[in-house]
Structures are given as structure tokens and as C-alpha cells.
Protein backbone atom coordinates (compact mmCIF):
# COMPACT_ATOMS: atom_id res chain seq x y z
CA UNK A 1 91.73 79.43 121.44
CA UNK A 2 88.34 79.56 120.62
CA UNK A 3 86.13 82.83 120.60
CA UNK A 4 82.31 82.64 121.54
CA UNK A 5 81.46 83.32 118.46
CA UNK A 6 83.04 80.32 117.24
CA UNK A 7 86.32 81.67 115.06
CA UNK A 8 89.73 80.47 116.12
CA UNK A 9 91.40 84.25 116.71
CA UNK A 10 94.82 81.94 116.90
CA UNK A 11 94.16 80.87 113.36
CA UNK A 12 92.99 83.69 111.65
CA UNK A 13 95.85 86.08 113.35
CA UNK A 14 98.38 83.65 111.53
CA UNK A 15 96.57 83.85 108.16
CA UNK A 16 96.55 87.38 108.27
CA UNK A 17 100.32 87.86 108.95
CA UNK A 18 100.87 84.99 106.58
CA UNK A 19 99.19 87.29 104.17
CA UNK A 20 101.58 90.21 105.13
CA UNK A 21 104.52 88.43 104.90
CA UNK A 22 103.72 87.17 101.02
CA UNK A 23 102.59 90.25 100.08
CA UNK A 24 105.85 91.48 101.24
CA UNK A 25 108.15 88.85 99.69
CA UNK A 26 105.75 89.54 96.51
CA UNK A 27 107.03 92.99 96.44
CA UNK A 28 110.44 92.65 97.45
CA UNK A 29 111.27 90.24 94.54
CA UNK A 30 109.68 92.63 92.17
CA UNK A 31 111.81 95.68 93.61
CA UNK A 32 115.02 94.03 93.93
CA UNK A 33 115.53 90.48 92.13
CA UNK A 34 116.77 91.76 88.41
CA UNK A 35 114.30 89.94 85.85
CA UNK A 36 117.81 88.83 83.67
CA UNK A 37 118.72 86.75 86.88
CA UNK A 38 120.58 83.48 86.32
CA UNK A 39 120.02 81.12 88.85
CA UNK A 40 123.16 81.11 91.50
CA UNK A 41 123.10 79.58 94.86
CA UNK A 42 125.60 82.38 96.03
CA UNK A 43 123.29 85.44 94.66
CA UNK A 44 120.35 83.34 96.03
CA UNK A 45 121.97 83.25 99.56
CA UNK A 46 122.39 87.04 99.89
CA UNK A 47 119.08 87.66 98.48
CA UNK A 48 117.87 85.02 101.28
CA UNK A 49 119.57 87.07 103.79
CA UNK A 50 118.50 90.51 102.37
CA UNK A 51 114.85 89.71 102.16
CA UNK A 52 115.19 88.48 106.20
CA UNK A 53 116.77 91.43 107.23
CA UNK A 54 114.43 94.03 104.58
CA UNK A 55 111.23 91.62 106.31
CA UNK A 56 112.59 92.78 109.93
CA UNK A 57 113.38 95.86 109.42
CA UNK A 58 109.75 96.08 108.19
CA UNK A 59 108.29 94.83 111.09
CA UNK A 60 107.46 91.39 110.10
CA UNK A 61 108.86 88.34 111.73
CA UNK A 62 110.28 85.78 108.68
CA UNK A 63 108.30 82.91 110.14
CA UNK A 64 105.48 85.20 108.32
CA UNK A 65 107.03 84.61 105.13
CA UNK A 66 108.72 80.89 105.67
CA UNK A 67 105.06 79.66 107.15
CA UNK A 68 103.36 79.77 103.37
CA UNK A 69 106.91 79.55 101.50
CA UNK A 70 109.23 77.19 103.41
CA UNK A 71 113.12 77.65 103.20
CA UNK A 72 113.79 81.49 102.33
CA UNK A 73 117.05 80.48 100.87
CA UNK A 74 114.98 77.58 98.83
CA UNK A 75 112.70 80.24 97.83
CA UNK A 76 115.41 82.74 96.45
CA UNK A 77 116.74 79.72 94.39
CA UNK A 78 112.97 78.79 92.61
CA UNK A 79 112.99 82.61 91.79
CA UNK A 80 115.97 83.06 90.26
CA UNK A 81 115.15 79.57 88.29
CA UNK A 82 112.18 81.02 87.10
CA UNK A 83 113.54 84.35 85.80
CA UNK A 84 116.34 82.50 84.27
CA UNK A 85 113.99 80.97 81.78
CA UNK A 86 112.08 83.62 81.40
């Protein structure tokens, strides 16, 4: 929907909880994903559904996170990748 002064509220409403929900997953991977994690598709999958159920709990809907990020579980998997060879 378009405002008279020619913004697109709709748009800029998604960007901002888009925003909220990285900065979120930002700071849950630092406060709970071990750096010395090997990458495990059974770890990854309760960290998926942790993160979902921390990001609720918090007030913020996971499409928040999944709209910039995709697949939580895909997401959990990339992370522990990169800390592996790290």
C-alpha cells in the first residue's frame, strides 16, 4: 500500500522486522553455537529448532529470520560448516 508521501509502509515494515530477525539470529549464534562446532546435520537440526522456538519466545515470527536467510535448518548447517574450518 502506498502512503501519500510516496513510501511503501508494506515494504519498509518487512525490512525492518527482517532487520530484527538477523540481528537476532546474529546474536543467538554467537551466544549459543560453540565456535569448536563440527558440522552435524543432527546438532544442526536442534539448533534449527532452538533458534525457532528462542525467535518466538522473543517475540519475533521466524518468517523474520527465514525471509533474508532461507531454510533455518539450511542455515544452522552453513554455520556449523563455517566454524568447523575455522
Amino acid at each position: 500500500m502506498k502512503y501519500f508521501d510516496g513510501t511503501n509502509r508494506s515494504n519498509e515494515h518487512r525490512s525492518i522486522m527482517s532487520t530484527r530477525g538477523i540481528e537476532f539470529l546474529q546474536k543467538w549464534v554467537e551466544d549459543n553455537v560453540p565456535p569448536y562446532s563440527k558440522s552435524d546435520p543432527t546438532l544442526a537440526a536442534k539448533l534449527a529448532e532452538q533458534v525457532t522456538a528462542d525467535a518466538i519466545k522473543a517475540g519475533i515470527r521466524p518468517e523474520e529470520i527465514s525471509e533474508e536467510v532461507g531454510s533455518m535448518l539450511t542455515t544452522m548447517l552453513e554455520v556449523l560448516d563455517q566454524r568447523d574450518t575455522q
